[in-house]
N, C-alpha and C. Protein backbone atom coordinates (compact mmCIF):
# COMPACT_ATOMS: atom_id res chain seq x y z
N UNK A 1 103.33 336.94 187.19
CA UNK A 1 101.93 336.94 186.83
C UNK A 1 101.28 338.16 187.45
N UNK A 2 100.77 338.70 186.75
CA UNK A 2 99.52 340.13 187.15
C UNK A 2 98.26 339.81 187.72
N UNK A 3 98.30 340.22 189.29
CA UNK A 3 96.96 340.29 190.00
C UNK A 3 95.59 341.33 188.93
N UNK A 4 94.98 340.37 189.02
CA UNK A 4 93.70 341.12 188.25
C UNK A 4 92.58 341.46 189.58
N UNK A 5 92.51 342.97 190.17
CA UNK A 5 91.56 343.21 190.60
C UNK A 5 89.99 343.88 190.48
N UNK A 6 89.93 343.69 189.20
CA UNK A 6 88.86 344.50 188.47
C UNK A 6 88.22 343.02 188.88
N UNK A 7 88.35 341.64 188.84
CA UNK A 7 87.28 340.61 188.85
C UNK A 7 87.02 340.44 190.19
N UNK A 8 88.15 340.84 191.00
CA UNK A 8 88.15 340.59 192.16
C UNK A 8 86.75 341.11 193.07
N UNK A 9 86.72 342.50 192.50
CA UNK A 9 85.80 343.74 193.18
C UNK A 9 84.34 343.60 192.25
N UNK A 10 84.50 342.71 191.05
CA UNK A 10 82.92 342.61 190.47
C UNK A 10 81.80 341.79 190.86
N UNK A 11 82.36 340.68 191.90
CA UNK A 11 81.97 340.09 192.25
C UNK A 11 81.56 339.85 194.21
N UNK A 12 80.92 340.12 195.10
CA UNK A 12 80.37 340.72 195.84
C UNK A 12 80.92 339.59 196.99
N UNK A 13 81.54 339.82 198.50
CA UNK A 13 82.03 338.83 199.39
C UNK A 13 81.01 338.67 200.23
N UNK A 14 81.01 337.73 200.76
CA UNK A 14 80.25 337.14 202.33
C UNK A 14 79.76 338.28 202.72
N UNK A 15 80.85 339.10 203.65
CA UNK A 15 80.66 340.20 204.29
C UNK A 15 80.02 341.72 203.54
N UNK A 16 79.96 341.86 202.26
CA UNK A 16 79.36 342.89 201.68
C UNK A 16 77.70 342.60 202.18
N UNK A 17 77.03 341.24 201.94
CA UNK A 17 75.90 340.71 201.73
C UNK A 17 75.18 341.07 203.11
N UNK A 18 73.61 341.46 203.12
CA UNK A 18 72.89 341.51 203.89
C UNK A 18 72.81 340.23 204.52
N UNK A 19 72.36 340.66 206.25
CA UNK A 19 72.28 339.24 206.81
C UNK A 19 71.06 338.85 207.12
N UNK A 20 70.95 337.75 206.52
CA UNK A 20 69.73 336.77 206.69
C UNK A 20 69.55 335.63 207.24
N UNK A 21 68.80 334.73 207.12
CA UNK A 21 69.09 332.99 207.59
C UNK A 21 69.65 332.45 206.74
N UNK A 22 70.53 331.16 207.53
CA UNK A 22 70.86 330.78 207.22
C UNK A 22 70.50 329.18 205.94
N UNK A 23 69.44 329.09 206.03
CA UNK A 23 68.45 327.63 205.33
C UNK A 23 67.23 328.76 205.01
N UNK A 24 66.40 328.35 203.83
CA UNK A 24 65.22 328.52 203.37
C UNK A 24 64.02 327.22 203.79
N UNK A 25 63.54 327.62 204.14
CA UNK A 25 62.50 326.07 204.50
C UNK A 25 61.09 326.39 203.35
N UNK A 26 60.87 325.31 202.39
CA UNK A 26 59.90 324.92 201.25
C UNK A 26 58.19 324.28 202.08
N UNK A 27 57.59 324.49 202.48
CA UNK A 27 56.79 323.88 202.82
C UNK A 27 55.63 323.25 201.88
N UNK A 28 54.98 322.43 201.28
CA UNK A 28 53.88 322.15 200.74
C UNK A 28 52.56 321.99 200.79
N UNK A 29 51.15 321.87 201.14
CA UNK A 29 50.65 321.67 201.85
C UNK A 29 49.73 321.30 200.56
N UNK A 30 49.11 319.68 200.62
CA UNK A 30 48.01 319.39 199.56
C UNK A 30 46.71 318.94 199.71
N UNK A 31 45.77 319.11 199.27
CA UNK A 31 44.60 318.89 200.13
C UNK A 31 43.58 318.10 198.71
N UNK A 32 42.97 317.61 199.43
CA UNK A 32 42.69 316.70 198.21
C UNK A 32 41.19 316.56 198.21
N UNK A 33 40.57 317.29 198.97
CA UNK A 33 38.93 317.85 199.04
C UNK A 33 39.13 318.87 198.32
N UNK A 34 37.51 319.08 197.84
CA UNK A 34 37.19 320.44 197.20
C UNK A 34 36.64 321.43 197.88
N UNK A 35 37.04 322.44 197.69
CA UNK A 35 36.64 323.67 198.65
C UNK A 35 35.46 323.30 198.75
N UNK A 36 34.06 323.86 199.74
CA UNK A 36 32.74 323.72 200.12
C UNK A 36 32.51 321.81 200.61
N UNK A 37 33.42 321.18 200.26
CA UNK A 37 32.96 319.80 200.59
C UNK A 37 32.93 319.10 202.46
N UNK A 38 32.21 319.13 202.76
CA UNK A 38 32.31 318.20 203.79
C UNK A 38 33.31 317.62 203.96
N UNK A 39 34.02 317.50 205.46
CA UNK A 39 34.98 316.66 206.07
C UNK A 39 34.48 315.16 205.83
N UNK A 40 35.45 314.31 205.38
CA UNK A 40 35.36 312.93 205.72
C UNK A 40 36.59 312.55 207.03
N UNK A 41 35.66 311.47 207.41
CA UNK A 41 36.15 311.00 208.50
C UNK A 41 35.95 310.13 208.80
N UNK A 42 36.41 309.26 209.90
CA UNK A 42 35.66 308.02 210.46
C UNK A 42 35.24 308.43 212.04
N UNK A 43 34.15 308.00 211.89
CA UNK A 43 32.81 308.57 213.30
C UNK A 43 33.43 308.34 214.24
N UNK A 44 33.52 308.35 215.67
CA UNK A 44 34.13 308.40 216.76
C UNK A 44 33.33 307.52 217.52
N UNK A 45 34.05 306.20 218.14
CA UNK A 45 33.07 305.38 218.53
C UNK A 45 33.93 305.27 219.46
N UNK A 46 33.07 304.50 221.21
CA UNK A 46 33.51 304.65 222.25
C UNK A 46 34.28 303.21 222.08
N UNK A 47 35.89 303.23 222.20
CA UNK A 47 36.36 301.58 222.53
C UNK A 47 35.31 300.95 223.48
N UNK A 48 35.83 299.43 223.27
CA UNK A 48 34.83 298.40 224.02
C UNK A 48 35.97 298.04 225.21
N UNK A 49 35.92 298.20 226.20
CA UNK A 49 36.66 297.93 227.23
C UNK A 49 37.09 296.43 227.31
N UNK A 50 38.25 296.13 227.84
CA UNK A 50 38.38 294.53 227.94
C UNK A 50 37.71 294.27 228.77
N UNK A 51 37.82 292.63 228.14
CA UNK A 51 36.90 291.55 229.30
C UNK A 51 38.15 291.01 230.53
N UNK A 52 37.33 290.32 231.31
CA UNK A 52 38.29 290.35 232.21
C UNK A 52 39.34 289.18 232.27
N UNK A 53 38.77 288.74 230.99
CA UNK A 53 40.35 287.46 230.88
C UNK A 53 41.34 288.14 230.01
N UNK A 54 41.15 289.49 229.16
CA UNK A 54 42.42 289.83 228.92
C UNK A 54 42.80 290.63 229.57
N UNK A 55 42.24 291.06 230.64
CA UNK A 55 42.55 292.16 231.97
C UNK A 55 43.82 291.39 232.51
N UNK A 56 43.22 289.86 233.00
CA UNK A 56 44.34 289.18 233.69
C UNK A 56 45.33 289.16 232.79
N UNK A 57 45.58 288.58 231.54
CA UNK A 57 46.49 288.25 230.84
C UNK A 57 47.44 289.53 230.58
N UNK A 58 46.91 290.50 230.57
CA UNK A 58 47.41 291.87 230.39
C UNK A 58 48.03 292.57 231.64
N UNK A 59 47.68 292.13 233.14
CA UNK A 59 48.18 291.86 234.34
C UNK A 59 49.66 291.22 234.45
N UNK A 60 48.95 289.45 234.25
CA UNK A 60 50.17 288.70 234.05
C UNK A 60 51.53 289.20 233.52
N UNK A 61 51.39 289.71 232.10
CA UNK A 61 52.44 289.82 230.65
C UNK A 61 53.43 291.24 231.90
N UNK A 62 52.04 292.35 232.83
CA UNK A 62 53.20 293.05 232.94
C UNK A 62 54.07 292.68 234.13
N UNK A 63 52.91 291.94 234.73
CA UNK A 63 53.83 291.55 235.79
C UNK A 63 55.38 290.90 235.89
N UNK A 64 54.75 289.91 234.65
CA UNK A 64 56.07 288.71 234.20
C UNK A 64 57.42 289.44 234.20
N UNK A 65 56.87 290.72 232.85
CA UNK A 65 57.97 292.02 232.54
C UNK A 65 58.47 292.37 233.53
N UNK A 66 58.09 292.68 234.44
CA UNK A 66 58.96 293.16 235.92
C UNK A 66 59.41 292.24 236.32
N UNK A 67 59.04 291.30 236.39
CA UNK A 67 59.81 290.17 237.51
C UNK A 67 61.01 290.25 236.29
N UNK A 68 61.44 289.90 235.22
CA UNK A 68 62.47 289.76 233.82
C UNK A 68 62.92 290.65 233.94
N UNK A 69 62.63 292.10 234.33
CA UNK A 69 63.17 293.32 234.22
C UNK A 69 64.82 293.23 235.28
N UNK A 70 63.29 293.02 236.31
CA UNK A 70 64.98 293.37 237.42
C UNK A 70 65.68 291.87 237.74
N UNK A 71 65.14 290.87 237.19
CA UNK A 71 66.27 289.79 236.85
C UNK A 71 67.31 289.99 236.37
N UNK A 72 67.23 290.69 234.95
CA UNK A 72 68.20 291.13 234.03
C UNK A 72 68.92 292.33 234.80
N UNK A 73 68.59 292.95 235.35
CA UNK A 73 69.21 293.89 236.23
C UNK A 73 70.29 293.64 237.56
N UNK A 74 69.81 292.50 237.54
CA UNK A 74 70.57 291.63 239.33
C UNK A 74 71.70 290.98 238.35
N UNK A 75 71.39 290.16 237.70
CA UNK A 75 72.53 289.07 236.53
C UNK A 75 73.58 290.35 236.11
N UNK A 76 72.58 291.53 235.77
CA UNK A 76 74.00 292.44 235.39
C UNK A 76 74.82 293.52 236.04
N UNK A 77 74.41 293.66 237.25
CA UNK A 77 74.92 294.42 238.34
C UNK A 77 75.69 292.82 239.20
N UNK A 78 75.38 291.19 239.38
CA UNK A 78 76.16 290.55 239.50
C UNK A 78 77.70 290.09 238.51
N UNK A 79 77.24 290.49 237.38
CA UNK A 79 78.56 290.63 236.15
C UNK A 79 79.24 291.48 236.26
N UNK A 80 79.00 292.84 236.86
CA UNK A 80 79.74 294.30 236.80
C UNK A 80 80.70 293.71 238.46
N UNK A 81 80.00 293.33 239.59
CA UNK A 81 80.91 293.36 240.68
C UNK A 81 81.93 292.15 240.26
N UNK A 82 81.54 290.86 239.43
CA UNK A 82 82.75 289.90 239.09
C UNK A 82 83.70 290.38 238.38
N UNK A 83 83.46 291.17 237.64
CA UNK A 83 84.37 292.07 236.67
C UNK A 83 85.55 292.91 237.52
């Protein structure tokens, strides 16, 4: 069989090619106001601070969490030394 290098050389390798990046990145950006229009938004209002029974309860929940935390931590550092 006859090497054909006329197709070989018409067609351009990796290494001939200028180097560029590697990915193209597409970005879109859509806006759905009309130019000159006013921002919409929702007004900026100061939160209402808790009262002080969900202060406690919100106390409690983290406290509880810690005490459960390093429970689960003792039960499994006591499983690792039985092991």
């Amino acid at each position: 069989m006859e090497r054909n290098d006329d197709a070989r050389t018409a067609t351009p390798h990796a290494t001939d090619a200028e180097p560029g990046p590697d990915y193209l990145a597409l970005v879109i950006e859509w806006d759905d106001e009309p130019l000159g229009a006013e921002p919409r938004g929702v007004p900026l209002t100061r939160p209402q601070l808790p009262t002080h029974g969900s202060r406690v309860l919100r106390g409690l929940a983290i406290g509880l969490g810690a005490i459960g935390a390093l429970a689960a931590a003792g039960w499994g550092l006591h499983k690792l030394r039985e092991a």
